[in-house]
C-alpha atoms as a PDB file:
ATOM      1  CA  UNK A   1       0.000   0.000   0.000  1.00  0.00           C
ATOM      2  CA  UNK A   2       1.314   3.533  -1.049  1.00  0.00           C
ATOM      3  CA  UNK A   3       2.297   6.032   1.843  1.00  0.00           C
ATOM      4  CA  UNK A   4       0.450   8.928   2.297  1.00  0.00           C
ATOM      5  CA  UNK A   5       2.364  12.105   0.615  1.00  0.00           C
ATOM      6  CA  UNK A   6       2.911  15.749   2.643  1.00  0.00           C
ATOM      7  CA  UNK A   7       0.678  18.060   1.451  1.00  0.00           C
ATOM      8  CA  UNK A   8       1.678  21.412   3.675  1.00  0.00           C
ATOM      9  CA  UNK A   9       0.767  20.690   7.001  1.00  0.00           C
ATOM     10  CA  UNK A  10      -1.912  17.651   6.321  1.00  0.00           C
ATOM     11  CA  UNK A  11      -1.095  14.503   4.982  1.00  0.00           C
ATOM     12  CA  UNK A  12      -3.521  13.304   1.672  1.00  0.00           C
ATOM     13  CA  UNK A  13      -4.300   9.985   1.773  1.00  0.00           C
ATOM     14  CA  UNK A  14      -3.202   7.931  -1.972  1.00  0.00           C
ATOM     15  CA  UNK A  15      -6.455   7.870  -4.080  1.00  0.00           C
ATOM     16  CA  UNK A  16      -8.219   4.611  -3.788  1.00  0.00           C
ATOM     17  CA  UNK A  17      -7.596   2.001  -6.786  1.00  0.00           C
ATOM     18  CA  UNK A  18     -10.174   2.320  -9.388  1.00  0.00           C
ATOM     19  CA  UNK A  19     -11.924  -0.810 -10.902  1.00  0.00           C
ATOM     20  CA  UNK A  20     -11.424  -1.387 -14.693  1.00  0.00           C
ATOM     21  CA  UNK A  21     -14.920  -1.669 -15.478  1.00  0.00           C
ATOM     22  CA  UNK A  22     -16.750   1.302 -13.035  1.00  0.00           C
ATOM     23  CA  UNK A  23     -17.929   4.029 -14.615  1.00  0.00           C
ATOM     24  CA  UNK A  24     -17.050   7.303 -13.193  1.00  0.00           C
ATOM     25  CA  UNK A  25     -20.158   8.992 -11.846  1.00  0.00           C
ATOM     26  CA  UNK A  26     -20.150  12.797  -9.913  1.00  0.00           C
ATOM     27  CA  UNK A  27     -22.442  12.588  -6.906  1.00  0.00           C
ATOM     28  CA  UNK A  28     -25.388  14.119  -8.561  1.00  0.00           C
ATOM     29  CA  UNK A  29     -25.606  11.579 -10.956  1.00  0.00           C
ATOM     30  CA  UNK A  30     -25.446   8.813  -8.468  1.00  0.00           C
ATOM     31  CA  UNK A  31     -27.473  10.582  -5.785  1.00  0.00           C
ATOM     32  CA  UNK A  32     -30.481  10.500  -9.238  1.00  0.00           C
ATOM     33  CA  UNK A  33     -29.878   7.061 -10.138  1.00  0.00           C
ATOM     34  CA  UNK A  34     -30.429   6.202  -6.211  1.00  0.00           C
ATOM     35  CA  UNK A  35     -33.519   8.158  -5.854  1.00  0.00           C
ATOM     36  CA  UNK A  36     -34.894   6.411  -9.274  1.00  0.00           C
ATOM     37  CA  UNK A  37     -33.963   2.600  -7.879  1.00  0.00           C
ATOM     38  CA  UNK A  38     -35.652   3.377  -4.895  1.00  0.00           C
ATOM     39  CA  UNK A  39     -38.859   4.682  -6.613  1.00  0.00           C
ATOM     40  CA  UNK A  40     -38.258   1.276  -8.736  1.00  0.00           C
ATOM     41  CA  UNK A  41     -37.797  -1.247  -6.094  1.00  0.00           C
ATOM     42  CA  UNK A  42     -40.190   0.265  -3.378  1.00  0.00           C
ATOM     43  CA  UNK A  43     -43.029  -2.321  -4.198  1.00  0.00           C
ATOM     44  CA  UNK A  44     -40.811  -5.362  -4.888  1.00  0.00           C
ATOM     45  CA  UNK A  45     -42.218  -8.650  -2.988  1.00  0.00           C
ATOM     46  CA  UNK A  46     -40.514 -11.395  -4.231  1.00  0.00           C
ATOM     47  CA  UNK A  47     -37.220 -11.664  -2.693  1.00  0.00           C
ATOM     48  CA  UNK A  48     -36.159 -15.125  -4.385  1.00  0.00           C
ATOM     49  CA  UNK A  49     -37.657 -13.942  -7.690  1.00  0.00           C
ATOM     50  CA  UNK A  50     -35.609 -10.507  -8.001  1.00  0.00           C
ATOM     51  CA  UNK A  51     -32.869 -11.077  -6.555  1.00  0.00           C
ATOM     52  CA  UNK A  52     -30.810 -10.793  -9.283  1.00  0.00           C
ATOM     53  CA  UNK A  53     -32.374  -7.793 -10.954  1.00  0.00           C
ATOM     54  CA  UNK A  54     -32.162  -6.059  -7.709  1.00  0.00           C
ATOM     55  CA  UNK A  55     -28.328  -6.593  -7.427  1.00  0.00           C
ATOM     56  CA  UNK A  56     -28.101  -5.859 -11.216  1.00  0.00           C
ATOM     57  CA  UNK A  57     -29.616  -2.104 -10.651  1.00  0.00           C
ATOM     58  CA  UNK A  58     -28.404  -1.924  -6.957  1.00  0.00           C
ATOM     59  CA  UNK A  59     -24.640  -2.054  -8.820  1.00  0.00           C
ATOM     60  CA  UNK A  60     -25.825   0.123 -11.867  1.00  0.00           C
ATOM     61  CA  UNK A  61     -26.432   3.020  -9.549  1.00  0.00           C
ATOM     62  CA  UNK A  62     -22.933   3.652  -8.853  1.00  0.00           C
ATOM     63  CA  UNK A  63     -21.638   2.695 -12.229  1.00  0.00           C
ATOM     64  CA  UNK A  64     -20.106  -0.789 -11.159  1.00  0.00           C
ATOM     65  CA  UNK A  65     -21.106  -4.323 -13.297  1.00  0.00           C
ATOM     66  CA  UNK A  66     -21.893  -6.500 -11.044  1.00  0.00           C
ATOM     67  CA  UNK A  67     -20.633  -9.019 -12.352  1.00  0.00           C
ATOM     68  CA  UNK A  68     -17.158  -7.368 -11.267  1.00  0.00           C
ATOM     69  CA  UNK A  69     -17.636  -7.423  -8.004  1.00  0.00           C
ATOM     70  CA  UNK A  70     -20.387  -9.757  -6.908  1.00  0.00           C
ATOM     71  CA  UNK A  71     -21.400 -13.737  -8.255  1.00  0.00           C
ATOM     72  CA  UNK A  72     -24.877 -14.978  -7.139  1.00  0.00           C
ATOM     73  CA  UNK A  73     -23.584 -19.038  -7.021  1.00  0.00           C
ATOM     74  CA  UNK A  74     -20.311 -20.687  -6.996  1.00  0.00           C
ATOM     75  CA  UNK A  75     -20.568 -24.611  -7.796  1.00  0.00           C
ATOM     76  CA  UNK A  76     -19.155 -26.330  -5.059  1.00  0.00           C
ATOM     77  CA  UNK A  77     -16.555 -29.427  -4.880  1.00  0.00           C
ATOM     78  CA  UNK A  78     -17.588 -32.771  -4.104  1.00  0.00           C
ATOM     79  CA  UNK A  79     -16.030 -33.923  -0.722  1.00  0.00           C
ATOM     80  CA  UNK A  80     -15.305 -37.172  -2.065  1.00  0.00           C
ATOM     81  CA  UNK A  81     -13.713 -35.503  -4.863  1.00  0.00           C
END
């Protein structure tokens, strides 16, 4: 991890690393595209049913695919092999 560098008196903390595939988004934008998934999803019921979709748009409203930072199942090993 990078040390902070000496700006003046304060130190500034190294900018975070970016992912390769998130968009960047100012605050406004995000702060719209929160406001419009919550008018969306408000009157979802179906947990099981959505879940995907939810996590899909959920992502979306910061600008990251989902698919780079979240899987919904993983296939797991056998214990026998």
């Amino acid at each position: 991890m990078p040390k902070p560098r000496a700006l003046g008196s304060r130190l500034a903390k190294p900018a975070p690393a970016r992912r390769p595939n998130a968009m960047s988004l100012s605050w406004n934008e995000v702060r719209d595209r929160a406001i419009r998934f919550a008018r969306d999803w408000a009157a979802s019921s179906d947990e099981e049913r959505d879940k995907q979709s939810f996590w899909n748009a959920f992502f979306d409203v910061f600008g990251v695919p989902r698919r780079s930072v979240a899987t919904f199942e993983h296939a797991v090993a056998n214990a026998r092999g």
